[in-house]
Protein backbone atom coordinates (compact mmCIF):
# COMPACT_ATOMS: atom_id res chain seq x y z
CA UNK A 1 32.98 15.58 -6.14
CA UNK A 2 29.22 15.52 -6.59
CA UNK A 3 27.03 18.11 -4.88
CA UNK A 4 23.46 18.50 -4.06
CA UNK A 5 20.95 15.69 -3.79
CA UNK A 6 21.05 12.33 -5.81
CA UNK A 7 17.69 11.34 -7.62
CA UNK A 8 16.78 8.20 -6.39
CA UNK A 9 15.54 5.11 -8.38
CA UNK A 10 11.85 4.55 -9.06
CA UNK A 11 10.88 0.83 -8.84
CA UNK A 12 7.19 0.70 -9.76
CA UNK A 13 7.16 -2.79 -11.35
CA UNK A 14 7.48 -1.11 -14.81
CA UNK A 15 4.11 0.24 -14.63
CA UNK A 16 3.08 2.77 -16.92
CA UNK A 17 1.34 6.11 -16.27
CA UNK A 18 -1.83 4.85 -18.17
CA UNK A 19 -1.70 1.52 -16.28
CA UNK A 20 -1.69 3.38 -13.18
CA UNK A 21 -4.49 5.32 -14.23
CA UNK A 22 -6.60 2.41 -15.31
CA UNK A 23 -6.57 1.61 -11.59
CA UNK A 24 -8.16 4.54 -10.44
CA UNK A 25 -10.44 3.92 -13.11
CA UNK A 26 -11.61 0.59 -12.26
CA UNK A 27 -11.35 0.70 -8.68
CA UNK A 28 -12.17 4.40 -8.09
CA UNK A 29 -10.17 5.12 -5.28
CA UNK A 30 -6.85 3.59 -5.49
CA UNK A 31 -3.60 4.69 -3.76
CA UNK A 32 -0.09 4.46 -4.14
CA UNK A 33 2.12 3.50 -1.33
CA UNK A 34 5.87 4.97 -1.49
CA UNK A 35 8.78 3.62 0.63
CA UNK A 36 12.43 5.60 0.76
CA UNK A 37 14.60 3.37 1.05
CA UNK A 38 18.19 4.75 1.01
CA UNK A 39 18.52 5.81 -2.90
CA UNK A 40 16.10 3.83 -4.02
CA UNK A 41 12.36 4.26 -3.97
CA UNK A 42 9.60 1.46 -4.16
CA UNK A 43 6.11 2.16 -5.16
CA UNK A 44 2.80 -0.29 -4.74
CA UNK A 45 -0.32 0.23 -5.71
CA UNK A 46 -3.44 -0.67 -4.10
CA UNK A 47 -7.25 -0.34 -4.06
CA UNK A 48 -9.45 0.03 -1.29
CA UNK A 49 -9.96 -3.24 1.22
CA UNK A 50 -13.83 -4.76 0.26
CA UNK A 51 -15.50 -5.33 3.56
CA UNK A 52 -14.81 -8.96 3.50
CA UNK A 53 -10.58 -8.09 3.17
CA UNK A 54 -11.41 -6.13 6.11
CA UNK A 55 -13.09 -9.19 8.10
CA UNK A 56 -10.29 -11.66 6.82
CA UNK A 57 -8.29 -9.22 8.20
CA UNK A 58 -9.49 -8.77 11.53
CA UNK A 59 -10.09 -12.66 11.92
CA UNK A 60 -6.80 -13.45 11.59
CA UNK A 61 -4.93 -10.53 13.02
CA UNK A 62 -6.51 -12.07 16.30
CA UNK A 63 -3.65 -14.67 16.62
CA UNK A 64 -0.93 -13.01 14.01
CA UNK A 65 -0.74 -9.16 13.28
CA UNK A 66 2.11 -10.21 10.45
CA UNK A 67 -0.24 -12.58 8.79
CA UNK A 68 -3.25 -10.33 8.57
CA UNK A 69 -0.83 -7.71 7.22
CA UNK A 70 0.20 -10.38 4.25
CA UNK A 71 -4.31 -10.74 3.79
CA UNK A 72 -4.47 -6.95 3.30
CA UNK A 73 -1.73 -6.86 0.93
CA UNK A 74 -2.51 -9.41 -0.86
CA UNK A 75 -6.34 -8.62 -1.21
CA UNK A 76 -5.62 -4.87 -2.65
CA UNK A 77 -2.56 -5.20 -4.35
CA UNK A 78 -2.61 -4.06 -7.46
CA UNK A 79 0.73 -3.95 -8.74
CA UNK A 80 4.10 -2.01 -8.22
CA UNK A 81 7.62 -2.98 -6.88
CA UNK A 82 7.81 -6.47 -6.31
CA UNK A 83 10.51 -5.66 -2.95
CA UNK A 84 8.02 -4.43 -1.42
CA UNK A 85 6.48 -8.06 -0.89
CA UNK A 86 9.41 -9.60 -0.61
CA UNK A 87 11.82 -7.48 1.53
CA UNK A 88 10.68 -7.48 5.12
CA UNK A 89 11.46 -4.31 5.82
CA UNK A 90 10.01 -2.62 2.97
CA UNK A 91 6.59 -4.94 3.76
CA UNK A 92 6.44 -3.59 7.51
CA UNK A 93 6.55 0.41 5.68
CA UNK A 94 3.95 -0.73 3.56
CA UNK A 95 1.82 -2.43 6.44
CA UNK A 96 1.94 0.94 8.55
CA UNK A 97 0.59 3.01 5.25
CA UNK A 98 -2.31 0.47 5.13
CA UNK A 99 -3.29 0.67 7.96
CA UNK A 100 -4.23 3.84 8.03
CA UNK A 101 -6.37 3.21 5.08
CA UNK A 102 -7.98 0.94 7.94
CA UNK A 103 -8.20 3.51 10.10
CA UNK A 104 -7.88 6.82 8.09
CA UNK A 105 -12.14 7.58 8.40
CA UNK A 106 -13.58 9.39 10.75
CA UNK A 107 -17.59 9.33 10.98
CA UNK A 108 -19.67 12.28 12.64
CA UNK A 109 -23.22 12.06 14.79
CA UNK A 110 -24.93 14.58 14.41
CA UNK A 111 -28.33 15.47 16.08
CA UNK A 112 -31.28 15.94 14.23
């Protein structure tokens, strides 16, 4: 009888720690996305949307919210667990973490 917590297992698309940092590199801020799901855990990596990911984005999330998700996804993917893409519930976890790269920022006005 086992006791205590399992490890779960990493899918990452059999990235390496130096690939991983290469991204941060080149992109400057990049991000990894992590979904749980049961024992397993699935990581993507992405960059930050350009501005014109972020209008593709908003043009089509006018008619479908799913298919803009796909745009941003696709647009700053970088690499990772390929279920992620492919698994529709694993996609939906991801879409909620982007979007609050989308919506993350808060500005301030100040006075002068």
């Amino acid at each position: 009888m086992k006791t205590g917590k399992q490890t779960p297992t990493i899918f990452n698309g059999g990235l390496t720690e130096e690939q991983v940092a290469a991204f941060k590199q080149k992109h400057r801020k990049s991000f990894a996305v992590e979904v749980q799901d049961g024992d397993e855990v699935h990581i993507g990596y992405f960059k930050r949307p350009t501005l014109e990911t972020i209008k593709a984005v908003t043009k089509v999330a006018k008619t479908d919210e799913v298919k803009a998700g796909e745009v941003m996804f696709d647009n700053c993917w970088l690499g990772g667990s390929e279920e992620l893409r492919t698994d529709a519930l694993l996609f939906m976890a991801v879409q909620k973490q982007l979007g609050t790269v989308l919506n993350g920022f808060q500005g301030l006005i100040k006075n002068l």
